[in-house]
PDB file of N, CA and C in Angstrom:
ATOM      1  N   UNK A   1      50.005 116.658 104.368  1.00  0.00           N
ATOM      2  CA  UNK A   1      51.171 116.301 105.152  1.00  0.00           C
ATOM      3  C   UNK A   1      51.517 117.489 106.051  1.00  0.00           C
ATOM      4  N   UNK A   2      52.250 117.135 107.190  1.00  0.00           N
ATOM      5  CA  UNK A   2      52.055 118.065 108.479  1.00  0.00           C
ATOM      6  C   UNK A   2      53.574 118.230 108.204  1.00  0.00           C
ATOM      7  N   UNK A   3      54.182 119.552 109.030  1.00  0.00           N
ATOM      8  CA  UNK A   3      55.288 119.694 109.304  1.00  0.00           C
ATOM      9  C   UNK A   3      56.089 118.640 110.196  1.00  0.00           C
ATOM     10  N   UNK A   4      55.198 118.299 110.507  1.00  0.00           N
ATOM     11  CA  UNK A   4      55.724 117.563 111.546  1.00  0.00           C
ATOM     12  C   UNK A   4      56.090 116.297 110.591  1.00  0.00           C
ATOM     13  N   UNK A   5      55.229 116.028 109.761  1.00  0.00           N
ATOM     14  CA  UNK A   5      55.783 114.468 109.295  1.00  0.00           C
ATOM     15  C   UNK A   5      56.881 115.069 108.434  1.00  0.00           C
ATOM     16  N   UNK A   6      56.338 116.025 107.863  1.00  0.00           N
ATOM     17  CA  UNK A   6      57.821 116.374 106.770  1.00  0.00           C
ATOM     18  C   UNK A   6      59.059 116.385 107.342  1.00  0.00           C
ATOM     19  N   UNK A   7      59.182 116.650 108.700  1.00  0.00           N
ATOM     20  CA  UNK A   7      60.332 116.568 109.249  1.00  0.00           C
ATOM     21  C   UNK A   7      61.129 115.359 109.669  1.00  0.00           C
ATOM     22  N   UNK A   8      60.079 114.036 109.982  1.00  0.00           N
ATOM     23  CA  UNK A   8      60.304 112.901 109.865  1.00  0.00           C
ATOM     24  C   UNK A   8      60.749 112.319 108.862  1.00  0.00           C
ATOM     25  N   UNK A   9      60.238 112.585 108.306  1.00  0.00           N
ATOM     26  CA  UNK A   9      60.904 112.361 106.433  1.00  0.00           C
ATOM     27  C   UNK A   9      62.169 112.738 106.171  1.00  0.00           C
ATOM     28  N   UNK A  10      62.742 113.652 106.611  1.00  0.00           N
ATOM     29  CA  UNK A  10      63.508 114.540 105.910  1.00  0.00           C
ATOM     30  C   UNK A  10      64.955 113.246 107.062  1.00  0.00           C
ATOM     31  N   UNK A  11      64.787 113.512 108.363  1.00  0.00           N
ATOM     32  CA  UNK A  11      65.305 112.819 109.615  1.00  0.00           C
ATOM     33  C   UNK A  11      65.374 111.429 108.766  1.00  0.00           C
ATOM     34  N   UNK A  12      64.621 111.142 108.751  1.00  0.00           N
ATOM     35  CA  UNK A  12      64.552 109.371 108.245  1.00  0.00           C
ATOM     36  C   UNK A  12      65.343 108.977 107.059  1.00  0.00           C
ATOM     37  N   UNK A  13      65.493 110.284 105.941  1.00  0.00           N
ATOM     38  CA  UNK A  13      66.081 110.306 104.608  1.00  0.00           C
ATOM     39  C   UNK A  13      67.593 109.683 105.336  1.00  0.00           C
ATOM     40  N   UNK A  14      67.704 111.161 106.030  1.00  0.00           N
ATOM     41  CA  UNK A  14      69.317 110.925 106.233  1.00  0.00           C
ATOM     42  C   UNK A  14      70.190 110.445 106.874  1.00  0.00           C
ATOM     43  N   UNK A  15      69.108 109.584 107.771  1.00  0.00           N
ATOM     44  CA  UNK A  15      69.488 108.261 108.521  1.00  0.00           C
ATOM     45  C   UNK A  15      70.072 107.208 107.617  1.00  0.00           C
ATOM     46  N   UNK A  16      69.010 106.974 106.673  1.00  0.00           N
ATOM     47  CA  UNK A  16      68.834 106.064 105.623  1.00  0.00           C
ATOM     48  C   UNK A  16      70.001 106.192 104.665  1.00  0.00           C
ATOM     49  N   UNK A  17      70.147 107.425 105.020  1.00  0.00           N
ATOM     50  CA  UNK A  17      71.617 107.528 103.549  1.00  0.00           C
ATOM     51  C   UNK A  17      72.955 107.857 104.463  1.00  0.00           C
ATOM     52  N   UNK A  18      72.720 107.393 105.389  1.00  0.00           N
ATOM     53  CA  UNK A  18      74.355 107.558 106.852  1.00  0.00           C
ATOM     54  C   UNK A  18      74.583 109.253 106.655  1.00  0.00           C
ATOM     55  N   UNK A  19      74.084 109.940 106.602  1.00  0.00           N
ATOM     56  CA  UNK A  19      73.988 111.645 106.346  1.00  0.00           C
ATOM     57  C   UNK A  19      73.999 111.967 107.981  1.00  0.00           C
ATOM     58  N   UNK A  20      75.031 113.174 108.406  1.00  0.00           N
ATOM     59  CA  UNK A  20      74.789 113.393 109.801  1.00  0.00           C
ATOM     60  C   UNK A  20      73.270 114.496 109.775  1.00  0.00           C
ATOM     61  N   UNK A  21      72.452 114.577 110.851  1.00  0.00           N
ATOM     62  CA  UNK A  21      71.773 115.380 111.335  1.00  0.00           C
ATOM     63  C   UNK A  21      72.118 116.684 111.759  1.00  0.00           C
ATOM     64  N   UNK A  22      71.667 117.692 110.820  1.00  0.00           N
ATOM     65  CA  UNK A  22      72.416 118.794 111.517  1.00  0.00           C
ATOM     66  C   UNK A  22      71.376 120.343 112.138  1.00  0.00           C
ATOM     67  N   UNK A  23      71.354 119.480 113.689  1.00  0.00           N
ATOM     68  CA  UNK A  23      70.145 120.251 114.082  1.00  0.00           C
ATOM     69  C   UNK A  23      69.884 122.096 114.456  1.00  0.00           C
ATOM     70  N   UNK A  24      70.973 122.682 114.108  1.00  0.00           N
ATOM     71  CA  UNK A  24      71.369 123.754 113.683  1.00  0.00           C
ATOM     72  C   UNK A  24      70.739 124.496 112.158  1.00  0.00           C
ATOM     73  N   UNK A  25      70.423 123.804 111.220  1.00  0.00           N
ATOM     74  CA  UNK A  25      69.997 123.742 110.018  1.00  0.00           C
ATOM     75  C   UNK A  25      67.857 123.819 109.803  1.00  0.00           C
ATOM     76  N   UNK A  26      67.452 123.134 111.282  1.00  0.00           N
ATOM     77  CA  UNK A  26      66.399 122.680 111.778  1.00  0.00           C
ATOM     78  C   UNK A  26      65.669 124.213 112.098  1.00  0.00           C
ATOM     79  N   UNK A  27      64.574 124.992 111.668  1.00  0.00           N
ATOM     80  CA  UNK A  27      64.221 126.167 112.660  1.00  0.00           C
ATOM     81  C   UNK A  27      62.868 126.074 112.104  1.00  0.00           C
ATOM     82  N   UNK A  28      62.031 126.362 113.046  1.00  0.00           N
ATOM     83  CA  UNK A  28      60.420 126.363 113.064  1.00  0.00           C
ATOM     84  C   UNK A  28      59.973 128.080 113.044  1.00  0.00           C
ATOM     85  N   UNK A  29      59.116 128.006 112.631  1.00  0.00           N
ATOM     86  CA  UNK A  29      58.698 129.432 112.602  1.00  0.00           C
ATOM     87  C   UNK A  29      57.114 129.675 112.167  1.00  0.00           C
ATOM     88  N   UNK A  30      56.351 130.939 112.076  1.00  0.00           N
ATOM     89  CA  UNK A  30      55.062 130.965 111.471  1.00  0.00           C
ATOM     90  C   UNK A  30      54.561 131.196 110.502  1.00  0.00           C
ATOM     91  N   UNK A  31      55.483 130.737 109.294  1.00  0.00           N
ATOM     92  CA  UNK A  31      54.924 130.938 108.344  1.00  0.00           C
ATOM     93  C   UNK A  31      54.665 132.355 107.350  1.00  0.00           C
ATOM     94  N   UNK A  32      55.373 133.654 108.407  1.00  0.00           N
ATOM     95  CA  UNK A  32      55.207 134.611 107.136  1.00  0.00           C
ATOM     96  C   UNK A  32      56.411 134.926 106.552  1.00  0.00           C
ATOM     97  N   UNK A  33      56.105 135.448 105.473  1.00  0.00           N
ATOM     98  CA  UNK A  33      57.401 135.707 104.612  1.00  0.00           C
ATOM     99  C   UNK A  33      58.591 136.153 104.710  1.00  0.00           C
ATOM    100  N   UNK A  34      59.046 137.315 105.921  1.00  0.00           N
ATOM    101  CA  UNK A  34      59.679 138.172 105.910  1.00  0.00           C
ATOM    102  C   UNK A  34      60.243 137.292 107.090  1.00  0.00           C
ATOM    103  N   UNK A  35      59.573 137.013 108.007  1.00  0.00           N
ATOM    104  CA  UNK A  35      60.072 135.872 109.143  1.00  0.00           C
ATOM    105  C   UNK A  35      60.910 135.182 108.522  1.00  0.00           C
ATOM    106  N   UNK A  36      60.876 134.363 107.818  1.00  0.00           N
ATOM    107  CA  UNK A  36      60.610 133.161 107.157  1.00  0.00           C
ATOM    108  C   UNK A  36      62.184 133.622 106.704  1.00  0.00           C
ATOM    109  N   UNK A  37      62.155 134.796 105.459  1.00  0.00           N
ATOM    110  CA  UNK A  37      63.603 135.360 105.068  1.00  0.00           C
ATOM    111  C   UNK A  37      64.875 135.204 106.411  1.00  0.00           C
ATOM    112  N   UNK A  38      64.328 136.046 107.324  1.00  0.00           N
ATOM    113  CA  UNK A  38      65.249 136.448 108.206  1.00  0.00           C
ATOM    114  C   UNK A  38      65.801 135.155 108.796  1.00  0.00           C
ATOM    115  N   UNK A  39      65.430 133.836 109.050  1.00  0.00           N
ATOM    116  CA  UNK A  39      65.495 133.012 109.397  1.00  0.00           C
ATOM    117  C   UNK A  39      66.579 131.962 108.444  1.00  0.00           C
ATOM    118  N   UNK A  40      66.330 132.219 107.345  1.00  0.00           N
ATOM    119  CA  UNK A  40      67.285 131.768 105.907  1.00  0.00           C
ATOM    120  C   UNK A  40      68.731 132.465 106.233  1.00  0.00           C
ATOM    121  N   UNK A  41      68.406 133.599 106.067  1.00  0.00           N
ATOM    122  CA  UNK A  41      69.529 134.460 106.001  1.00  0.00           C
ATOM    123  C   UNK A  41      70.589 134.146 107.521  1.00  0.00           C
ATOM    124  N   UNK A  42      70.021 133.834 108.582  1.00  0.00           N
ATOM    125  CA  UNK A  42      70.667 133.176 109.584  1.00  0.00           C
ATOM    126  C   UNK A  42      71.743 132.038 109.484  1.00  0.00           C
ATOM    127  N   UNK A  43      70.450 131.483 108.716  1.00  0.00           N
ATOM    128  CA  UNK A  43      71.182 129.614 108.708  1.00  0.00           C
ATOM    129  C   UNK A  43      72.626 130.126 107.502  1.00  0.00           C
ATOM    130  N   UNK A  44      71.937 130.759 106.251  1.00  0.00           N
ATOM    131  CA  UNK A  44      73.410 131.302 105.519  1.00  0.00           C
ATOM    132  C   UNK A  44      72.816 131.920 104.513  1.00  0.00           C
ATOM    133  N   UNK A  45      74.109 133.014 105.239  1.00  0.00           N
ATOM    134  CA  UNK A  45      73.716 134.481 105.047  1.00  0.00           C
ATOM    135  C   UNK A  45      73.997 135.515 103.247  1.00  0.00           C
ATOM    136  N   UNK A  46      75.009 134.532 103.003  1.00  0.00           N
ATOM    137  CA  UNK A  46      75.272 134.753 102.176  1.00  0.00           C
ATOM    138  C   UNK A  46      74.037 134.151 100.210  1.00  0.00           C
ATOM    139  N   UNK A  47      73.191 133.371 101.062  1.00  0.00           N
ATOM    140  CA  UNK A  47      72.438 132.975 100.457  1.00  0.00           C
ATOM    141  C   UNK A  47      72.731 130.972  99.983  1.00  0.00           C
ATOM    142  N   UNK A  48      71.548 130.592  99.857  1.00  0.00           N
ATOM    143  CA  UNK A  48      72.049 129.240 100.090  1.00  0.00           C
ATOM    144  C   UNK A  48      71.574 128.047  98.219  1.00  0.00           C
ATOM    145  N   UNK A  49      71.983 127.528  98.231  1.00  0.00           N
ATOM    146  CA  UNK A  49      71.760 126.373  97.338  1.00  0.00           C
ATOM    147  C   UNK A  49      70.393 126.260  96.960  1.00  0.00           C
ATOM    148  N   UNK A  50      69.796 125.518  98.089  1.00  0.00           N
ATOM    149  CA  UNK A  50      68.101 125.595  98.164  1.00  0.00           C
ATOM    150  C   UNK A  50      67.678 125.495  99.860  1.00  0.00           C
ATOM    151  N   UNK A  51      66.804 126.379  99.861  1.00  0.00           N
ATOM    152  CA  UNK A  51      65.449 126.324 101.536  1.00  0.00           C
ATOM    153  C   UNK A  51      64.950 125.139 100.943  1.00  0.00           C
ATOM    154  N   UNK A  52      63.720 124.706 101.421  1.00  0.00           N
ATOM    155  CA  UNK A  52      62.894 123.874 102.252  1.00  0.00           C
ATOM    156  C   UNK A  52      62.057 124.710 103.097  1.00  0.00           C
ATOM    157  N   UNK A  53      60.972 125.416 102.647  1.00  0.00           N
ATOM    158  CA  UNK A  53      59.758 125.820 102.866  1.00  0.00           C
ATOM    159  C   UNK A  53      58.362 124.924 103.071  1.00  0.00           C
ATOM    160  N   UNK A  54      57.659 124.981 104.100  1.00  0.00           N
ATOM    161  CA  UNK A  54      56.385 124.540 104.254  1.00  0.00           C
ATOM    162  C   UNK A  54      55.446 125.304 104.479  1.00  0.00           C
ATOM    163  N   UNK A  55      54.069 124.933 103.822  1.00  0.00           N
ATOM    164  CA  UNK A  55      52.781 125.649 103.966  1.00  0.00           C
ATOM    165  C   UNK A  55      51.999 124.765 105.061  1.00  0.00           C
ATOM    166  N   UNK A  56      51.387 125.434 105.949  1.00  0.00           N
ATOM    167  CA  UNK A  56      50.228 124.469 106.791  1.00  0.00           C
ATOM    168  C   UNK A  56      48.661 124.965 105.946  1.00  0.00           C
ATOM    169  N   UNK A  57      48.315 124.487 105.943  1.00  0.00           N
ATOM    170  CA  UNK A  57      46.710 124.257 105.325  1.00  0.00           C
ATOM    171  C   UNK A  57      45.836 124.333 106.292  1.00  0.00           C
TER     172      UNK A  57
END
């Protein structure tokens, strides 16, 4: 499964459950770790509930 569909999925969930879209929450990146942190720590900073991480293959 591609990022790309996972993201469809995720879009489609919360259509499906009247959930707003919150495309602020949404950030693409390459995959390394420290990126990846800094990018978390953006969305909230204080640390969050749970990410949603993907691997490409």
């Amino acid at each position: 499964m591609t990022s790309e569909e996972r993201l469809a999925g995720y879009k489609r969930a919360l259509e499906e459950n009247g959930l707003p879209l919150k495309e602020e929450l949404i950030k693409e990146g390459d995959y390394q770790r420290e990126k990846a942190r800094k990018v978390k720590l953006k969305i909230k900073p204080e640390g969050g509930e749970k990410v949603s991480k993907t691997r490409e293959n």
